[in-house]
C-alpha atoms as a PDB file:
ATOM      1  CA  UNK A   1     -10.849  77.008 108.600  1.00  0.00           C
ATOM      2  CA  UNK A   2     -11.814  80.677 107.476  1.00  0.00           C
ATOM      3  CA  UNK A   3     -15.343  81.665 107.392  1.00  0.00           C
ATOM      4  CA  UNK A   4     -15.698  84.544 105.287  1.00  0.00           C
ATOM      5  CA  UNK A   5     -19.158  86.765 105.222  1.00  0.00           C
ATOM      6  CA  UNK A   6     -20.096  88.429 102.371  1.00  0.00           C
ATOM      7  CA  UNK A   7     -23.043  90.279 100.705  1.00  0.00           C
ATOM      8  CA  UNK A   8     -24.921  90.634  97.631  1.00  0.00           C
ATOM      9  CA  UNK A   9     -27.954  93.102  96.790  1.00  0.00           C
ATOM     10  CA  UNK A  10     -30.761  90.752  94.988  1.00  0.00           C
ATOM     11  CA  UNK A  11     -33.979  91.089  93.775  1.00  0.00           C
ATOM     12  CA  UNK A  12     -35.535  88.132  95.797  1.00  0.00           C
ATOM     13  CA  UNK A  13     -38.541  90.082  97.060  1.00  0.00           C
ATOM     14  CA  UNK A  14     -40.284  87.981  99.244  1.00  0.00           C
ATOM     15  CA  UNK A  15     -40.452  84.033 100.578  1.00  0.00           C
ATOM     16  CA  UNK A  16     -41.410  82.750  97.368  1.00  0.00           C
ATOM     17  CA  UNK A  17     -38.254  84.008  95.393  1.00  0.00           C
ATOM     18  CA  UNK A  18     -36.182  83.131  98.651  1.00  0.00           C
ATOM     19  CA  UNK A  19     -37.381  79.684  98.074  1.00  0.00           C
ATOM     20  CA  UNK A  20     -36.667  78.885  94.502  1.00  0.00           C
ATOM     21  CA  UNK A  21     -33.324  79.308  95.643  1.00  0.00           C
ATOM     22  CA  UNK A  22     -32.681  77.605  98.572  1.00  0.00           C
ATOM     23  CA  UNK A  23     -32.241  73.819  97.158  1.00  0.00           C
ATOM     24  CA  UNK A  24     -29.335  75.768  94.967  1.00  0.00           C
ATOM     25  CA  UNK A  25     -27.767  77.562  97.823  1.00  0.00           C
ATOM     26  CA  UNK A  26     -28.032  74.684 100.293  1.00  0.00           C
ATOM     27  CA  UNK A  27     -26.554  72.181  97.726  1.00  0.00           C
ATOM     28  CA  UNK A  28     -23.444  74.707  97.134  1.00  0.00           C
ATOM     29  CA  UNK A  29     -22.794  76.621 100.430  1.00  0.00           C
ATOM     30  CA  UNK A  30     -24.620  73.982 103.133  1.00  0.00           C
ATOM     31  CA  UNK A  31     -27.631  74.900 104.874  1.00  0.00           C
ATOM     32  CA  UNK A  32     -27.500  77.612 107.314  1.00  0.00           C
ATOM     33  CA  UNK A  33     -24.615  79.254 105.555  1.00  0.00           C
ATOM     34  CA  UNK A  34     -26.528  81.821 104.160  1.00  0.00           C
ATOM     35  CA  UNK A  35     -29.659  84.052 104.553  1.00  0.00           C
ATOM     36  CA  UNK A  36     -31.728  86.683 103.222  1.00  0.00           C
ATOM     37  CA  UNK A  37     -33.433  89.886 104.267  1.00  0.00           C
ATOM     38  CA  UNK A  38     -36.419  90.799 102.499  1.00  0.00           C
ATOM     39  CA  UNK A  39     -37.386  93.486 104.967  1.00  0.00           C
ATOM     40  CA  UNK A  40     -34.819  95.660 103.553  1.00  0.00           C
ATOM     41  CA  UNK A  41     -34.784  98.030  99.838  1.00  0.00           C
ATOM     42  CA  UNK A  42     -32.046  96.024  98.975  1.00  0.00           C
ATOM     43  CA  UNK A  43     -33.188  92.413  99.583  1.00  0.00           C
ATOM     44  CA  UNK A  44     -29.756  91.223 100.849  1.00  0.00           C
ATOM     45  CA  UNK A  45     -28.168  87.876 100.803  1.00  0.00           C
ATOM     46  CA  UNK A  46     -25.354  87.146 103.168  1.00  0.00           C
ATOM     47  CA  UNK A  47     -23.222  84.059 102.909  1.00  0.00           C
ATOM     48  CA  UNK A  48     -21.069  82.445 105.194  1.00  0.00           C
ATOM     49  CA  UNK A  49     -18.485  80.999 102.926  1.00  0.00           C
ATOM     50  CA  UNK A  50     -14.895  79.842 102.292  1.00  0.00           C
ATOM     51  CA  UNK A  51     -15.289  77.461  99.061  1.00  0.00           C
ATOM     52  CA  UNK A  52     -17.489  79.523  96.216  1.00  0.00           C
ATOM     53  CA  UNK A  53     -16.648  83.088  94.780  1.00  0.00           C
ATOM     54  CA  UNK A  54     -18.538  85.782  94.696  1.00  0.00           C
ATOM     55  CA  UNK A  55     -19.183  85.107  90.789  1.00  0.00           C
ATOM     56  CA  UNK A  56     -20.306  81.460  91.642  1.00  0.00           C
ATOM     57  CA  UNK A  57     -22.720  82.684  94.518  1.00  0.00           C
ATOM     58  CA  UNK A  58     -23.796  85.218  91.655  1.00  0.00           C
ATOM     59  CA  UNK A  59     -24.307  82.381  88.812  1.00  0.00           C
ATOM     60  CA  UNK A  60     -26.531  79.815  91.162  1.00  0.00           C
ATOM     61  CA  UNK A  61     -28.866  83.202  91.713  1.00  0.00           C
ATOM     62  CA  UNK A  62     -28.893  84.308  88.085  1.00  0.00           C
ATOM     63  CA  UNK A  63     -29.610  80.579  86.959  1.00  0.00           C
ATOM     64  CA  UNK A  64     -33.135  80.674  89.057  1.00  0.00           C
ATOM     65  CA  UNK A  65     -33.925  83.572  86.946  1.00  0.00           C
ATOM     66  CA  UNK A  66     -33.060  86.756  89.468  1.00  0.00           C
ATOM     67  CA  UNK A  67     -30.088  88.985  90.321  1.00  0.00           C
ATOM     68  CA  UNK A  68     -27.312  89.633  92.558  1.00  0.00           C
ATOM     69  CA  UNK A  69     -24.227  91.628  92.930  1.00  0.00           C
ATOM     70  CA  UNK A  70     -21.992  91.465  95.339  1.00  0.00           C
ATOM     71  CA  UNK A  71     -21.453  94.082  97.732  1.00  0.00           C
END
């Protein structure tokens, strides 16, 4: 099975944005399979993943009310 890694820059600013997500992004990619890093301008969300596309990864962020685009 491939594991591919990709990127988005988001607006999820701290641990309290990161966590409106996570039930989403668990559900669809499977815990573990993705992270974010607040510590950085860009806020960025990497995702270990071989089933969703870039513009579903996109939609489950945009449906909790923030932003991504993919890298």
């Amino acid at each position: 099975m491939v594991n591919n890694t990709s990127q988005y820059k988001t607006n999820l600013n701290c641990s309290s944005c990161v966590g409106k997500v996570t039930a989403d992004l668990n559900e669809a990619l499977g815990e573990g399979q993705w992270s974010v890093d607040t510590s950085v301008s860009d806020k960025i969300l990497t995702v270990k993943n071989d089933a969703l596309t870039a513009e579903e990864v996109v939609a489950i962020i945009n449906k909790k009310g923030f932003k991504a685009e993919e890298l």
